[in-house]
Protein backbone atom coordinates (compact mmCIF):
# COMPACT_ATOMS: atom_id res chain seq x y z
CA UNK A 1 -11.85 5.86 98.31
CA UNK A 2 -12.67 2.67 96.36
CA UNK A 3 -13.98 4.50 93.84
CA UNK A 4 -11.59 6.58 93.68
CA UNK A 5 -8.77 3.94 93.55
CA UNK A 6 -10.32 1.99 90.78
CA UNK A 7 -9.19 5.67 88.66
CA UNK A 8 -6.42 6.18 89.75
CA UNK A 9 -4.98 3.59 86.92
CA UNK A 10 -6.60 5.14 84.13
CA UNK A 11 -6.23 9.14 85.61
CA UNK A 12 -2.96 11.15 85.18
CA UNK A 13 -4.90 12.81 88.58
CA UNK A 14 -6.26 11.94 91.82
CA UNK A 15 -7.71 13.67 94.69
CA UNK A 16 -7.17 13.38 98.94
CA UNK A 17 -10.15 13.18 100.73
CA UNK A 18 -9.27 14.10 104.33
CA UNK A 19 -11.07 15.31 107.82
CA UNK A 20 -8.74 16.54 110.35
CA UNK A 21 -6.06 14.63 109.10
CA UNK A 22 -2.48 16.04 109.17
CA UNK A 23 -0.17 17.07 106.47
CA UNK A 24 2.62 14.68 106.70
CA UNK A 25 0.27 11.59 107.61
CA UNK A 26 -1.45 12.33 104.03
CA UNK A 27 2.49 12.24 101.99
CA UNK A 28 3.06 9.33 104.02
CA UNK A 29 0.12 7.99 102.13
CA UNK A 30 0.72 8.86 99.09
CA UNK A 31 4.32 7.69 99.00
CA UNK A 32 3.40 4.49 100.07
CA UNK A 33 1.15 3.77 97.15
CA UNK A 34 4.16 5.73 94.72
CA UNK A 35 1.32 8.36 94.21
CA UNK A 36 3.02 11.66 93.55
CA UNK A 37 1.99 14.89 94.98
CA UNK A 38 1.79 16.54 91.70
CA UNK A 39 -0.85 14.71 90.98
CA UNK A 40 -2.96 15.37 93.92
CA UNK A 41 -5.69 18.00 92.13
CA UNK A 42 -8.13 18.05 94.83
CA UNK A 43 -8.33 18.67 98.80
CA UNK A 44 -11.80 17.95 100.38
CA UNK A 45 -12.30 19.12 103.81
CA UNK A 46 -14.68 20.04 106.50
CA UNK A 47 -13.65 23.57 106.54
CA UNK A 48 -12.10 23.67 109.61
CA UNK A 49 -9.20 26.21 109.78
CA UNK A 50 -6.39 23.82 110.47
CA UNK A 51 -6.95 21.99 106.57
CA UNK A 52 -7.94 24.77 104.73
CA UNK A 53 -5.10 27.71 105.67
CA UNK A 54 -3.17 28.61 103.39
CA UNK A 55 0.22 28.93 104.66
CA UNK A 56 0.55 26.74 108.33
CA UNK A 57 -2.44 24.43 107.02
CA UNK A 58 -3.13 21.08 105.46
CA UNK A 59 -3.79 23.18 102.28
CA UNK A 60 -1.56 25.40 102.24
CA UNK A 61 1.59 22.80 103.03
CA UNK A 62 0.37 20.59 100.30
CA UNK A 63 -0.42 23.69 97.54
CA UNK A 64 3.19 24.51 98.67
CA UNK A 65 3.91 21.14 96.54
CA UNK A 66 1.56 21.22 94.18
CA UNK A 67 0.44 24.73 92.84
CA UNK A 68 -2.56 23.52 91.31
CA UNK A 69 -4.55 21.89 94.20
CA UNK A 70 -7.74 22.55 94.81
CA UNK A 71 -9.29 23.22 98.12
CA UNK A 72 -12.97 22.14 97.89
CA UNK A 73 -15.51 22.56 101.45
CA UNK A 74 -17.33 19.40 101.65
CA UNK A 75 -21.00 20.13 100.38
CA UNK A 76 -22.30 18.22 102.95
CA UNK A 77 -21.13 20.40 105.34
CA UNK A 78 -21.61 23.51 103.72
CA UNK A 79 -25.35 23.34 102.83
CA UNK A 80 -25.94 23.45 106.90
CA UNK A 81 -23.63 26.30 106.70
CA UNK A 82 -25.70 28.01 103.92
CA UNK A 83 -29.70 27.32 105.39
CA UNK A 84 -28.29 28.81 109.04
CA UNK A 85 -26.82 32.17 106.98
CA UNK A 86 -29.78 32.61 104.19
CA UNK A 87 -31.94 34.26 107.27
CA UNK A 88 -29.15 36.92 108.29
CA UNK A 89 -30.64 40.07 108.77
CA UNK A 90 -34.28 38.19 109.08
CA UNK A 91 -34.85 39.06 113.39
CA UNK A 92 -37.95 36.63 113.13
CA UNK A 93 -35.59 33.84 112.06
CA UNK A 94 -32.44 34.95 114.54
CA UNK A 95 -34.97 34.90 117.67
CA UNK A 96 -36.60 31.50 116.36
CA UNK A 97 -32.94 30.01 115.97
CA UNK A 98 -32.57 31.06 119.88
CA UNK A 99 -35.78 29.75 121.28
CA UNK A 100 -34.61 26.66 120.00
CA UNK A 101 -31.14 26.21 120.88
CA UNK A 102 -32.44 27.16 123.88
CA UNK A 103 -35.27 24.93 124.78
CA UNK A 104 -33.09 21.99 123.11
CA UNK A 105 -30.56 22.36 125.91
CA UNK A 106 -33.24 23.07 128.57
CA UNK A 107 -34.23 19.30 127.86
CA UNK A 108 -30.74 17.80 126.97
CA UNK A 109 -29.44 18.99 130.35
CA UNK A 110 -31.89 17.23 132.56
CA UNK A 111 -32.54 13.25 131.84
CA UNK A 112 -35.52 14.57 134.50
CA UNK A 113 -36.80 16.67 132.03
CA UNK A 114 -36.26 14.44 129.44
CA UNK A 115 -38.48 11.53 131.00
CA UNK A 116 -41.28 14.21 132.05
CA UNK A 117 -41.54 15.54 128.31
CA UNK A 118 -42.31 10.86 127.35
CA UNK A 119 -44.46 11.26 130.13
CA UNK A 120 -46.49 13.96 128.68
CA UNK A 121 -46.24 12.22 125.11
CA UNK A 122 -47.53 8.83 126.37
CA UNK A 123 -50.80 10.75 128.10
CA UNK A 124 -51.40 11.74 124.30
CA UNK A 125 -50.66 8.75 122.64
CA UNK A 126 -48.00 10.18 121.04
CA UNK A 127 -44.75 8.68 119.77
CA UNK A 128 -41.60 8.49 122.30
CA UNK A 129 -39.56 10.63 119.97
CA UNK A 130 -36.03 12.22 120.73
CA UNK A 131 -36.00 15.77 121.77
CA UNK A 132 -34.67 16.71 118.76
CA UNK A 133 -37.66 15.93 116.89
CA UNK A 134 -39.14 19.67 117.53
CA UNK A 135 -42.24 19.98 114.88
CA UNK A 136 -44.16 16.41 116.72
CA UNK A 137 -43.53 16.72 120.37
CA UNK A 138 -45.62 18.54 122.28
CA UNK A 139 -43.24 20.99 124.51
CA UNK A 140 -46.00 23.84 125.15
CA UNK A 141 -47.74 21.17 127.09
CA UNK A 142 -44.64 19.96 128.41
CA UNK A 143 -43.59 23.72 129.76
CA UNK A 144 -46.93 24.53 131.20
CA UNK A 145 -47.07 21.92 133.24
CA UNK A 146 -43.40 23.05 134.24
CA UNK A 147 -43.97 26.76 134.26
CA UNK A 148 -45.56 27.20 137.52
CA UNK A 149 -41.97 26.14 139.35
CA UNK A 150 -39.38 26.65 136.82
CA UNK A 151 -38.47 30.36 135.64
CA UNK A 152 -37.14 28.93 132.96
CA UNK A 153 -39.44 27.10 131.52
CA UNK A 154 -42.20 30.16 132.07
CA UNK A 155 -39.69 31.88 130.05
CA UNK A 156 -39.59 29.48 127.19
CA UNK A 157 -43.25 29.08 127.29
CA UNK A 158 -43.63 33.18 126.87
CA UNK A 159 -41.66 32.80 123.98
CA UNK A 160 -42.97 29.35 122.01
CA UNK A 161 -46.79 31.09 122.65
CA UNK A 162 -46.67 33.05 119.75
CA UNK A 163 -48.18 33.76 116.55
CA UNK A 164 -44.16 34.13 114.85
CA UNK A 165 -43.11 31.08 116.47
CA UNK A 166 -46.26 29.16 115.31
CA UNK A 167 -46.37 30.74 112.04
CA UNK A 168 -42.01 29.77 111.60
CA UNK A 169 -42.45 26.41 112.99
CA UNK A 170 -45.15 25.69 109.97
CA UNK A 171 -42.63 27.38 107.19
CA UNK A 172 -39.80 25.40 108.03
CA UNK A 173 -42.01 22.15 108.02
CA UNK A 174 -42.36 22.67 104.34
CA UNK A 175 -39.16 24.04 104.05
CA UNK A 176 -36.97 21.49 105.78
CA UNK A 177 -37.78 18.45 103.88
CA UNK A 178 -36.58 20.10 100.35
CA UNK A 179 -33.69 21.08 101.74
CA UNK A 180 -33.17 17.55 103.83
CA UNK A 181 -33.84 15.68 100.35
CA UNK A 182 -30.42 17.41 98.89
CA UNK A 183 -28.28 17.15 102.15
CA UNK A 184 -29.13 13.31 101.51
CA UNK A 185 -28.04 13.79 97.98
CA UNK A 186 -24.52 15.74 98.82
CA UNK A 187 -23.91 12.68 101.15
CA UNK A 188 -24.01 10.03 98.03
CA UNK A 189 -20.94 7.63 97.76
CA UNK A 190 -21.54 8.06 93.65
CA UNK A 191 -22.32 11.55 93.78
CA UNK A 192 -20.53 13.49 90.95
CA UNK A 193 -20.42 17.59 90.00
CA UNK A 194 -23.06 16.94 87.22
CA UNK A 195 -25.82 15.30 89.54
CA UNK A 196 -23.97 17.80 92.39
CA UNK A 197 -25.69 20.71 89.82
CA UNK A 198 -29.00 19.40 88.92
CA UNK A 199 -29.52 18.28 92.81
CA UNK A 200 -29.24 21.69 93.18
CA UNK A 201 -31.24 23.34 90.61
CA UNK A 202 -34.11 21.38 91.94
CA UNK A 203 -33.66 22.57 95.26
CA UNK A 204 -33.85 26.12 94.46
CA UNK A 205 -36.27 25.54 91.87
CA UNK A 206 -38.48 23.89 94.64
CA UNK A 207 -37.97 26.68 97.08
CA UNK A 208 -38.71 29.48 94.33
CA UNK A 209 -42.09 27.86 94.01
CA UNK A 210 -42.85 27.38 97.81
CA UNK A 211 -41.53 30.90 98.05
CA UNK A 212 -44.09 32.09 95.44
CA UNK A 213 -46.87 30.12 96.57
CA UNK A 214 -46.99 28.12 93.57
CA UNK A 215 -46.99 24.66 94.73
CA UNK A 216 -49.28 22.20 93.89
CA UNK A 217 -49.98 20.61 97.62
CA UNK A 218 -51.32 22.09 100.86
CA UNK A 219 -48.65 23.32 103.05
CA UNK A 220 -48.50 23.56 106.87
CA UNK A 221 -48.21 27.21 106.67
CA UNK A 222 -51.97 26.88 105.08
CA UNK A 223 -52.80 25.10 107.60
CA UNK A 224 -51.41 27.20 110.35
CA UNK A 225 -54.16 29.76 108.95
CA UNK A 226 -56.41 27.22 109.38
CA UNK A 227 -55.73 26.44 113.18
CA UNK A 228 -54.25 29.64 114.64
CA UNK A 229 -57.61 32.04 114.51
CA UNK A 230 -58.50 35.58 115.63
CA UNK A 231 -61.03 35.41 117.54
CA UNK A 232 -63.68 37.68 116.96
CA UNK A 233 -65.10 39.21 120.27
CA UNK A 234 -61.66 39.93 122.19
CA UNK A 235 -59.34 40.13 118.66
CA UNK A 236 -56.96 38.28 120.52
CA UNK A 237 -55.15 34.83 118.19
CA UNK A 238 -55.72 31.02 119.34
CA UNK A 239 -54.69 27.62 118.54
CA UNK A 240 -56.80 25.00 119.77
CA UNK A 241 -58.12 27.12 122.28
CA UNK A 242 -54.51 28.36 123.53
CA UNK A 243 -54.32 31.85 123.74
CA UNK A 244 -51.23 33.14 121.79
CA UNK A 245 -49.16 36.85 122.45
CA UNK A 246 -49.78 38.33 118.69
CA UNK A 247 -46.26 39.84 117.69
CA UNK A 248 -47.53 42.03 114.67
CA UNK A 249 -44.94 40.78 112.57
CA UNK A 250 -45.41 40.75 109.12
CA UNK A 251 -45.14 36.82 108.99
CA UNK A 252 -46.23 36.38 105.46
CA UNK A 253 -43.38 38.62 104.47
CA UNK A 254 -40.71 35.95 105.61
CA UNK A 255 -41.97 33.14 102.97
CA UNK A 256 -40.29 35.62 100.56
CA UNK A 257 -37.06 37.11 102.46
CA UNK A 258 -34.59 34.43 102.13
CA UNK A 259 -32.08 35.56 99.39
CA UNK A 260 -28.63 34.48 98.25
CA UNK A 261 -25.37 36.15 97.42
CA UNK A 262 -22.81 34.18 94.49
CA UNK A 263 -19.07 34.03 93.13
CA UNK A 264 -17.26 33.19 90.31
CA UNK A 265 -14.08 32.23 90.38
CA UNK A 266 -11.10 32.83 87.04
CA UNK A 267 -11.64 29.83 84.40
CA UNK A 268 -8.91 27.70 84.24
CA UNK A 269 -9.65 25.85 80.64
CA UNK A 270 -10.37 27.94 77.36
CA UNK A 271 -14.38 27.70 77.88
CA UNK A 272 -14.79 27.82 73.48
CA UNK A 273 -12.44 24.63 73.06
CA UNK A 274 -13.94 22.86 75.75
CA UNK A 275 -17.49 23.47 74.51
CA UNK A 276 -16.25 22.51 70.59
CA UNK A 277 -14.82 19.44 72.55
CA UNK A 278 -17.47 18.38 74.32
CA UNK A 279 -20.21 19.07 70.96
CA UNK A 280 -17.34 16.33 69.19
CA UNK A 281 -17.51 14.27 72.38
CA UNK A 282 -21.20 13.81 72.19
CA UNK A 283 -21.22 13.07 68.75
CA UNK A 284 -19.05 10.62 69.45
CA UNK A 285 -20.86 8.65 72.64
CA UNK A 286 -24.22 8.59 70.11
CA UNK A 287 -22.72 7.14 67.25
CA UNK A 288 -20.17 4.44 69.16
CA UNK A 289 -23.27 4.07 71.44
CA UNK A 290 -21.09 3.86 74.63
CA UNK A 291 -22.92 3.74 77.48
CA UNK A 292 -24.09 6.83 79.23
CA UNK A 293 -25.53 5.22 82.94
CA UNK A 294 -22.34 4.98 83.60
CA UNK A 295 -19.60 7.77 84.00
CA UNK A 296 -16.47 5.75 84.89
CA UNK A 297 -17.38 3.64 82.07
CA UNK A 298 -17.64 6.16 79.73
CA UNK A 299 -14.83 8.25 80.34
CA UNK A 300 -12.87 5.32 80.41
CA UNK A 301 -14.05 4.20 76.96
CA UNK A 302 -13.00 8.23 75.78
CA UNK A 303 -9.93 8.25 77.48
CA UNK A 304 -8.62 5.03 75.69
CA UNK A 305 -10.10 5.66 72.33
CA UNK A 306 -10.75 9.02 71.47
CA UNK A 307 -7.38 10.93 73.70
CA UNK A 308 -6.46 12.92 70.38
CA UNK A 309 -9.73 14.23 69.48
CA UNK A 310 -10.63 16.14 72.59
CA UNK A 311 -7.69 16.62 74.90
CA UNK A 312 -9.19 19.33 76.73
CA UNK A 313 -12.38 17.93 77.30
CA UNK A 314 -10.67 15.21 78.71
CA UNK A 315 -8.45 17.07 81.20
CA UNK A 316 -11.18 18.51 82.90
CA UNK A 317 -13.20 15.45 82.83
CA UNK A 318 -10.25 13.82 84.48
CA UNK A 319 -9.99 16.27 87.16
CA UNK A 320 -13.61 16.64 87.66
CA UNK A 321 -14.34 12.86 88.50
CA UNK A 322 -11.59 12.86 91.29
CA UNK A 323 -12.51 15.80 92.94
CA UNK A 324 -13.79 15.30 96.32
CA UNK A 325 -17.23 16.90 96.45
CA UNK A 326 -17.93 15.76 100.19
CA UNK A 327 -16.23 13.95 103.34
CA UNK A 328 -18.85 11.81 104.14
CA UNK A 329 -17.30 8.72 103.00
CA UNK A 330 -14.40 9.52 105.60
CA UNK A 331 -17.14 9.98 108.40
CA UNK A 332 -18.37 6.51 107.90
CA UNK A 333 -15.12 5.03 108.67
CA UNK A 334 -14.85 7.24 111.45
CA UNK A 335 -17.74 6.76 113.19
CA UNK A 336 -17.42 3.32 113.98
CA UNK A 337 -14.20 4.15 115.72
CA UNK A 338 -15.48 7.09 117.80
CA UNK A 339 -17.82 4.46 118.66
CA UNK A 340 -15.60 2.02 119.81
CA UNK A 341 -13.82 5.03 121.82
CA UNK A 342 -16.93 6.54 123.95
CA UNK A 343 -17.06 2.35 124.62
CA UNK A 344 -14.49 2.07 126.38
CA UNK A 345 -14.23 5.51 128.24
């Protein structure tokens, strides 16, 4: 919001960056700092149903005032929304995201099990890492020793000794950190719709190459060909001498499955005088030699000097700085609170 504030002198716009807040509580806002709800241009939200309907929610009430808001999911909480939907269809990936829900609550529930599983990691010199830390602690071992007295744990163990769940847990350890890398990005306080993009771009560009083996380091799913063998008298597949239950999947086959589906939405600027615009506008920055590091800087310098000469270019710049691409400057300020709460429960 304090960046956002230091704009809203030099912006005919500004943008409301909520999370579970309620209509009237945001006008009561805005009235108090004489902000008028036409212009509000941007809602960010977490996607929950009670900001973003359109008639009985935060949305909808405030569109009902302004016509041209725009709703915009926070992209920090739609990329988790995106990775958990890009394996639909994918059963290897569906009964992977089970055994681990699963076995994640099979610990969680039990501070018993919990201090048996730092038991088993302090006999191997391991870190004392949070269950949630899947890929480094070593629950196989953890479930034998369980399996002989707990159904469910035999159960869980049937299921982790496997060839797919090996073969998975190795892809998403190369997968995970590209994607992690541009959560962290959509989570920037300075993040803006141009570094939004190229964030982005990278990401998939990353993944395309992982995808087509075309990357230039060794990956854990090499190396899961390197541990998990066949062996060659009984055919049957091992790793580190652990017999595994081979589920004939075609494993390789899911390094290339993921795929994505896209929308366009109606253009709300003429897209030739914005591009003439912004050819003028560039002309401009190179021979003024504003600066170009910074984007509230510059815009500012356009905005007082150069308003005639590209109008249009201007009005979407305008809206485009304000808009709220995420809510996780709202969830910092929460935090601390919910903190204080559980404190004093």
């Amino acid at each position: 919001m304090d960046y956002l504030n230091s704009l809203i002198a030099k912006s005919p716009y500004i943008s409301v960056l909520c999370d579970e807040r309620l209509c009237g509580e945001i006008i009561k806002v805005l009235e108090s700092r004489n902000i008028n709800t036409g212009k509000v241009v941007g809602l960010g939200t977490v996607g929950a149903s009670v900001m973003t309907g359109k008639d009985k929610g935060v949305y909808g009430r405030l569109k009902a005032l302004n016509p041209h808001l725009i709703n915009i999911h926070c992209l920090a909480h739609i990329l988790p929304l995106c990775t958990s939907q890009a394996a639909t269809g994918l059963k290897p990936l569906k009964n992977y995201q089970e055994w681990m829900c699963n076995l994640f609550y099979y610990i969680k529930r039990s501070v018993q099990r919990e201090k048996q599983l730092h038991k088993v990691q302090s006999l191997l010199d391991h870190p004392t890492l949070k269950y949630r830390e899947v890929h480094s602690i070593p629950y196989s071992l953890y479930l034998h020793s369980r399996g002989l007295e707990d159904p469910t744990a035999k159960g869980l163990l049937k299921s982790l000794a496997t060839t797919e769940f090996f073969y998975i847990t190795h892809m998403m350890m190369d997968v995970i950190p590209i994607v992690s890398k541009l959560y962290l990005t959509f989570q920037s306080e300075q993040l803006d719709v141009a570094k939004a993009k190229v964030s982005l771009n990278l990401c998939i560009t990353d993944l395309e190459a992982y995808k087509n083996e075309q990357v230039l380091y060794k990956t854990h799913v090499e190396e899961y060909f390197e541990t998990v063998v066949q062996h060659e008298q009984d055919g049957h597949y091992y790793f580190k001498e652990h017999r595994l239950l081979n589920t004939n999947a075609n494993l390789k086959a899911l390094r290339s499955s993921f795929y994505h589906k896209g929308s366009t939405s109606d253009l709300i600027l003429d897209k030739d005088t914005v591009l003439r615009q912004w050819s003028e506008a560039k002309t401009i920055v190179k021979e003024a030699r504003y600066p170009v590091d910074n984007m509230e800087a510059l815009w500012g310098l356009l905005i007082k000097h150069h308003a005639e000469d590209i109008p249009e270019l201007l009005k979407l710049a305008l809206i485009a700085l304000v808009l709220p691409l995420h809510t996780a400057g709202c969830e910092r300020e929460i935090q601390p609170l919910e903190a204080n709460v559980s404190g004093t429960v």
